[in-house]
N, C-alpha and C. Protein backbone atom coordinates (compact mmCIF):
# COMPACT_ATOMS: atom_id res chain seq x y z
N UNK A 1 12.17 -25.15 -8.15
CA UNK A 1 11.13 -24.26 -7.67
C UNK A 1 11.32 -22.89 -8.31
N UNK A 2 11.03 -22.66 -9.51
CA UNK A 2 11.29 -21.42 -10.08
C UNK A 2 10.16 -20.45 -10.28
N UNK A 3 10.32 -19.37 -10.93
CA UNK A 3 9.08 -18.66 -10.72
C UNK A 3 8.59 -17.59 -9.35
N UNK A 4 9.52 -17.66 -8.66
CA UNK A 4 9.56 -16.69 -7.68
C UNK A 4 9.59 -15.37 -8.11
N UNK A 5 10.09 -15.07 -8.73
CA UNK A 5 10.48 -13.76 -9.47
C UNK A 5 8.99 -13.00 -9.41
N UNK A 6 9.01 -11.50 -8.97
CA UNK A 6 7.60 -10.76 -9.42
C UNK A 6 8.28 -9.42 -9.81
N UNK A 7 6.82 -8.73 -10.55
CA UNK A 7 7.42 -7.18 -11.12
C UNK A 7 6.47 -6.51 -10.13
N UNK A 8 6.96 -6.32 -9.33
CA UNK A 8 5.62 -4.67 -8.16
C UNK A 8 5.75 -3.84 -8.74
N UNK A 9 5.14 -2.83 -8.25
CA UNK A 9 4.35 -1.51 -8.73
C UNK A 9 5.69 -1.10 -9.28
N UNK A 10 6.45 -1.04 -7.99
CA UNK A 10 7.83 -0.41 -8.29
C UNK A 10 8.94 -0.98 -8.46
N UNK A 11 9.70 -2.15 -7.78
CA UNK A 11 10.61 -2.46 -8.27
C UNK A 11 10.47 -4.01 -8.62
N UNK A 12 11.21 -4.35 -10.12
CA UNK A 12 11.35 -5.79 -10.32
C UNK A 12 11.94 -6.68 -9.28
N UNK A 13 11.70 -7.82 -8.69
CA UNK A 13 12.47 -8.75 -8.18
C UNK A 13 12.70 -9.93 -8.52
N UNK A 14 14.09 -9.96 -8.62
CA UNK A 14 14.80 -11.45 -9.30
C UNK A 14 15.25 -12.14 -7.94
N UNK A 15 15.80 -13.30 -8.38
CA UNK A 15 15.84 -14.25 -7.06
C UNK A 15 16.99 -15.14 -7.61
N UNK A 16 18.27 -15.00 -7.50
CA UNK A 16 19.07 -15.93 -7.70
C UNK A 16 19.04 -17.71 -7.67
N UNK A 17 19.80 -18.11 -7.99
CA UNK A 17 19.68 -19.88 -8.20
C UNK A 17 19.12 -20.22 -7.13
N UNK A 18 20.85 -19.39 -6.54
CA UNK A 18 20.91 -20.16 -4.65
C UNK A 18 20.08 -19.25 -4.37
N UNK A 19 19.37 -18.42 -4.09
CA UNK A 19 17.87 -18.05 -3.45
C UNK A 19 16.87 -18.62 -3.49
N UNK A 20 16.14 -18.76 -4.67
CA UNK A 20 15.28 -20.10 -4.91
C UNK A 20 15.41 -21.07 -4.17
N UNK A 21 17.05 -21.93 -4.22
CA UNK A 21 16.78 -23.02 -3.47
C UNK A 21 16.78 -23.41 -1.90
N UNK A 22 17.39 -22.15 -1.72
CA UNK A 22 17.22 -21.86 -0.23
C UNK A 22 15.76 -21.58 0.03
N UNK A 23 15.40 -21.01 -0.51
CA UNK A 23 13.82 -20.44 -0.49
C UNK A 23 12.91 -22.06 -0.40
N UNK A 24 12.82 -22.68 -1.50
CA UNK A 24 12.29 -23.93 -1.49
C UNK A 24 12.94 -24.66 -0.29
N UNK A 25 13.58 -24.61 0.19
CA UNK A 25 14.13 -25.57 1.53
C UNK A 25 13.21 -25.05 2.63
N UNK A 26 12.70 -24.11 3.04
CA UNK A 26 12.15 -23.59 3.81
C UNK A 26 10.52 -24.09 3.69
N UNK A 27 10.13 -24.40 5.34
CA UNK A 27 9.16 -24.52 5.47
C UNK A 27 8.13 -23.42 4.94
N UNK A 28 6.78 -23.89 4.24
CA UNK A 28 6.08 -23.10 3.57
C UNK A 28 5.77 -21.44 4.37
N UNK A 29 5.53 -21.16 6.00
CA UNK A 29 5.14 -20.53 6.34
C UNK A 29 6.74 -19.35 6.69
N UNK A 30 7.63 -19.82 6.82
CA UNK A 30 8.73 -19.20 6.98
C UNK A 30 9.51 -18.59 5.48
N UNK A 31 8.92 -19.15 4.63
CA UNK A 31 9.03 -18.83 2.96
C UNK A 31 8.02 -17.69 2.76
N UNK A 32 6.95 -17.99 3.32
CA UNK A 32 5.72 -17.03 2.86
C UNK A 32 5.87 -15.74 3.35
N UNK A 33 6.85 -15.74 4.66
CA UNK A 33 7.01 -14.78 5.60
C UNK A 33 8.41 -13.72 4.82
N UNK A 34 9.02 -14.05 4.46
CA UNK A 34 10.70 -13.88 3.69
C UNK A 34 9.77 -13.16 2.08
N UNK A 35 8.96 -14.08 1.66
CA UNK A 35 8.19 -13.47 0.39
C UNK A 35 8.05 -12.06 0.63
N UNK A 36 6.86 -12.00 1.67
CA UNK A 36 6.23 -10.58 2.42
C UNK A 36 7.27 -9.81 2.38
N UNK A 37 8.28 -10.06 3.18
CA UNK A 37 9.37 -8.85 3.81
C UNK A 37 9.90 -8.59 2.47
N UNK A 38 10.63 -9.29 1.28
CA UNK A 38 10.83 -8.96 -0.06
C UNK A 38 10.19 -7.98 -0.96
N UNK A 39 8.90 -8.67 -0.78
CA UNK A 39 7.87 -7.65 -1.31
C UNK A 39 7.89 -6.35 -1.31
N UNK A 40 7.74 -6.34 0.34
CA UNK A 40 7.82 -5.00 0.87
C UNK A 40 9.31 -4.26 0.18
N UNK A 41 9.71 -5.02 0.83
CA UNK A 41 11.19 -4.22 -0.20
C UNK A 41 11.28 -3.53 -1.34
N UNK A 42 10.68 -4.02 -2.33
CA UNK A 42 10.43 -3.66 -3.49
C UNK A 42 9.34 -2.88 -3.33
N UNK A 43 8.63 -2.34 -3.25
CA UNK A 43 7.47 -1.30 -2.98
C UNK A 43 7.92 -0.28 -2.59
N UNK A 44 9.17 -0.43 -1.32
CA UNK A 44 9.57 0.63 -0.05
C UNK A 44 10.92 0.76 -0.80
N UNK A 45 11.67 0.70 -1.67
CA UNK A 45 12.83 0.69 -1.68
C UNK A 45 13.41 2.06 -2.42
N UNK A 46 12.46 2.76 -2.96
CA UNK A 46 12.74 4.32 -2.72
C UNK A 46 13.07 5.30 -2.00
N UNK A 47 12.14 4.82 -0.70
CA UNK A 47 11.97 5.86 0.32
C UNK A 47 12.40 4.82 1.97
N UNK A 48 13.00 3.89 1.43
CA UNK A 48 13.87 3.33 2.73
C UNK A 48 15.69 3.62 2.51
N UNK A 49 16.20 3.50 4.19
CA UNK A 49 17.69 3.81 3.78
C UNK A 49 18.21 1.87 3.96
N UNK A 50 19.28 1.98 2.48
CA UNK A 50 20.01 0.67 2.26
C UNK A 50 21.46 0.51 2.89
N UNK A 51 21.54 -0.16 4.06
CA UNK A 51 22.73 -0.33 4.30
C UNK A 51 23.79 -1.27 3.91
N UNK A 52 24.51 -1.05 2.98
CA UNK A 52 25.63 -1.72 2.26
C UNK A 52 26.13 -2.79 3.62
N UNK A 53 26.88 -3.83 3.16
CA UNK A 53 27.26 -4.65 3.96
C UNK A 53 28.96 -4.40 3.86
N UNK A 54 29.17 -4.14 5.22
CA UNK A 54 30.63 -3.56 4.91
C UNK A 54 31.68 -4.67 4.40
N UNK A 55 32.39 -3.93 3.35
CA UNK A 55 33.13 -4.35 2.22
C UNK A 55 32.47 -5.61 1.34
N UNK A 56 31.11 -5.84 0.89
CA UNK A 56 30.29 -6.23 -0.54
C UNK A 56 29.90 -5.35 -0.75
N UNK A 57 28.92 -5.68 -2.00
CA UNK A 57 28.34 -4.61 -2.67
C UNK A 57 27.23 -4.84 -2.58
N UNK A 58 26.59 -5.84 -1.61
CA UNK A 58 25.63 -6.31 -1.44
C UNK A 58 25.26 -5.47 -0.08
N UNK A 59 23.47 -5.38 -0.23
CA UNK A 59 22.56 -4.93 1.14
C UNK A 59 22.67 -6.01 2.21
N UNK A 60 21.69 -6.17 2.85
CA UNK A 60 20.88 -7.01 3.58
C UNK A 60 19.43 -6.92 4.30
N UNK A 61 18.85 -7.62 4.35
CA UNK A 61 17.34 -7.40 4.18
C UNK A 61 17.39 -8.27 5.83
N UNK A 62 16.96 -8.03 6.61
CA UNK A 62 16.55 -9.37 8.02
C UNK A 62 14.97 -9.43 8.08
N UNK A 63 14.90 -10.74 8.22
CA UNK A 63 13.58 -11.45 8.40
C UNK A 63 13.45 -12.59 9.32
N UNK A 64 13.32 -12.35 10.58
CA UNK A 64 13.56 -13.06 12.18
C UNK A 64 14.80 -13.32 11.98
N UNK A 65 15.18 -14.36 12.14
CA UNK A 65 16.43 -14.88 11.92
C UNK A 65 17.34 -15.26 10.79
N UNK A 66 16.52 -14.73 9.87
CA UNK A 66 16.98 -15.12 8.16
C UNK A 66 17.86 -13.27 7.71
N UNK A 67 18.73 -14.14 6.80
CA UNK A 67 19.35 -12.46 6.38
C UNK A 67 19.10 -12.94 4.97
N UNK A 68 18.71 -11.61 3.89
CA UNK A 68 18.73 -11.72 2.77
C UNK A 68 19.53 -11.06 1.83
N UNK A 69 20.59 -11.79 1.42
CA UNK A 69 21.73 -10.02 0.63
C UNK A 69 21.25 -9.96 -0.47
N UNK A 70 21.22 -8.83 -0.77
CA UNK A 70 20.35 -8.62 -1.90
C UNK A 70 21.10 -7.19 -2.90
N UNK A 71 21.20 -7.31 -4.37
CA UNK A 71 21.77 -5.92 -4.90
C UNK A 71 20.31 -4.95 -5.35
N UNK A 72 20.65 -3.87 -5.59
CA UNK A 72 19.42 -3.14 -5.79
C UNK A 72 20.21 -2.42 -6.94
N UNK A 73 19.69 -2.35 -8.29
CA UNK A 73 20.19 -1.50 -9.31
C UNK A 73 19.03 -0.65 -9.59
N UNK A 74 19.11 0.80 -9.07
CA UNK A 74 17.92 1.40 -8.85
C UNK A 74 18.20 1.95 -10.23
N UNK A 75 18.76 1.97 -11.54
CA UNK A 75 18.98 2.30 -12.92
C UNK A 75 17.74 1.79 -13.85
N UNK A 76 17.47 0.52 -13.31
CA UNK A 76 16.49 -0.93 -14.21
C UNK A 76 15.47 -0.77 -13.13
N UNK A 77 15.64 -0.11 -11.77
CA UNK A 77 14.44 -0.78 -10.65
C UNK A 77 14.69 -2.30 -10.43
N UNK A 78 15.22 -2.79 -10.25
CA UNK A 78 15.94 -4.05 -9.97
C UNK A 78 16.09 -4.26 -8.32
N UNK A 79 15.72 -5.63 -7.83
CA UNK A 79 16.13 -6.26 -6.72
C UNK A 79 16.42 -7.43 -7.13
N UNK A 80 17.52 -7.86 -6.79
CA UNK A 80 18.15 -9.10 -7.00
C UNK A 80 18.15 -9.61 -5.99
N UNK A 81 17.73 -10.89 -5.24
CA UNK A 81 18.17 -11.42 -4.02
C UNK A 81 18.95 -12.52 -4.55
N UNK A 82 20.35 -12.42 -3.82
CA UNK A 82 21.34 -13.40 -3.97
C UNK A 82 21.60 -14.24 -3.14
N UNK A 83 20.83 -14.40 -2.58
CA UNK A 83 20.68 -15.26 -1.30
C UNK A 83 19.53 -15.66 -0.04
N UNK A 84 19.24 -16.62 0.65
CA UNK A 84 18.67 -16.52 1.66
C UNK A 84 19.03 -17.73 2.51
N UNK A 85 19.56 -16.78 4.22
CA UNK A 85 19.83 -18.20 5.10
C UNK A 85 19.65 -17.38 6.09
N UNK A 86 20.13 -18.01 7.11
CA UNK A 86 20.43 -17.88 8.74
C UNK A 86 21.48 -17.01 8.72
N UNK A 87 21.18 -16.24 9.92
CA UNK A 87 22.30 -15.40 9.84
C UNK A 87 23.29 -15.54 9.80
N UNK A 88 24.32 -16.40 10.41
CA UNK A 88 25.55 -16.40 9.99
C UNK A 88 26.15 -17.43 9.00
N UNK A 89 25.10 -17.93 8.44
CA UNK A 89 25.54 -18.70 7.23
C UNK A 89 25.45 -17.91 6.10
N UNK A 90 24.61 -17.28 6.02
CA UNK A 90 24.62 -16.20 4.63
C UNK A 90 25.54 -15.37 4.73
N UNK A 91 25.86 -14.72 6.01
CA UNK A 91 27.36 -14.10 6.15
C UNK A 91 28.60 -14.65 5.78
N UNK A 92 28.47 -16.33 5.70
CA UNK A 92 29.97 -16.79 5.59
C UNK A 92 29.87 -17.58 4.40
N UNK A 93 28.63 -17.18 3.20
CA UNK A 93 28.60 -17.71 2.29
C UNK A 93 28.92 -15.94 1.51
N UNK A 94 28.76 -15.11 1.82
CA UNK A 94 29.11 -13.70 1.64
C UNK A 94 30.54 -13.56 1.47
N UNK A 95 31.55 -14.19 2.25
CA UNK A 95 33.21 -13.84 2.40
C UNK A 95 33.96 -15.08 1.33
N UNK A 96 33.09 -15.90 1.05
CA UNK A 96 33.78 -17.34 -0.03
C UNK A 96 34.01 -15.94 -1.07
């Protein structure tokens, strides 16, 4: 399922392997919903505050019950999402 990837106004967003395929595992309307909140991200990600995830170097994005870690290289305008799950599975795929 590739091709997720978009360029917004403002920031590029990439979507890692394991994002994609987490992404494709997801029912269409709970995917569509995770899209949105991404989106937004990238549009808002100037003028929102990013809270680092203590000790990665990774953010996190929440979307109901889904967490998204994500890097932001505001150098390129870059969002990378490196992930998408449930909350405490993306957390304990975070500490491997």
């Amino acid at each position: 399922m590739k091709g997720w990837g978009l360029k917004s106004a403002m920031y590029e967003v990439v979507f890692s392997d394991l994002a994609e395929e987490e992404l494709g595992k997801l029912p269409e309307h709970i995917a569509n919903d995770i899209l949105k909140k991404i989106y937004w991200l990238a549009e808002n990600a100037d003028v929102i505050r990013h809270d680092r995830l203590k000790g990665h170097r990774e953010y996190s994005l929440h979307c109901g019950q889904y967490r998204i870690p994500y890097l932001l290289d505001r150098a390129n305008r870059v969002v990378c999402i490196e992930d998408i799950d449930k909350h405490d599975e993306a957390y304990r795929k975070l500490k491997r």
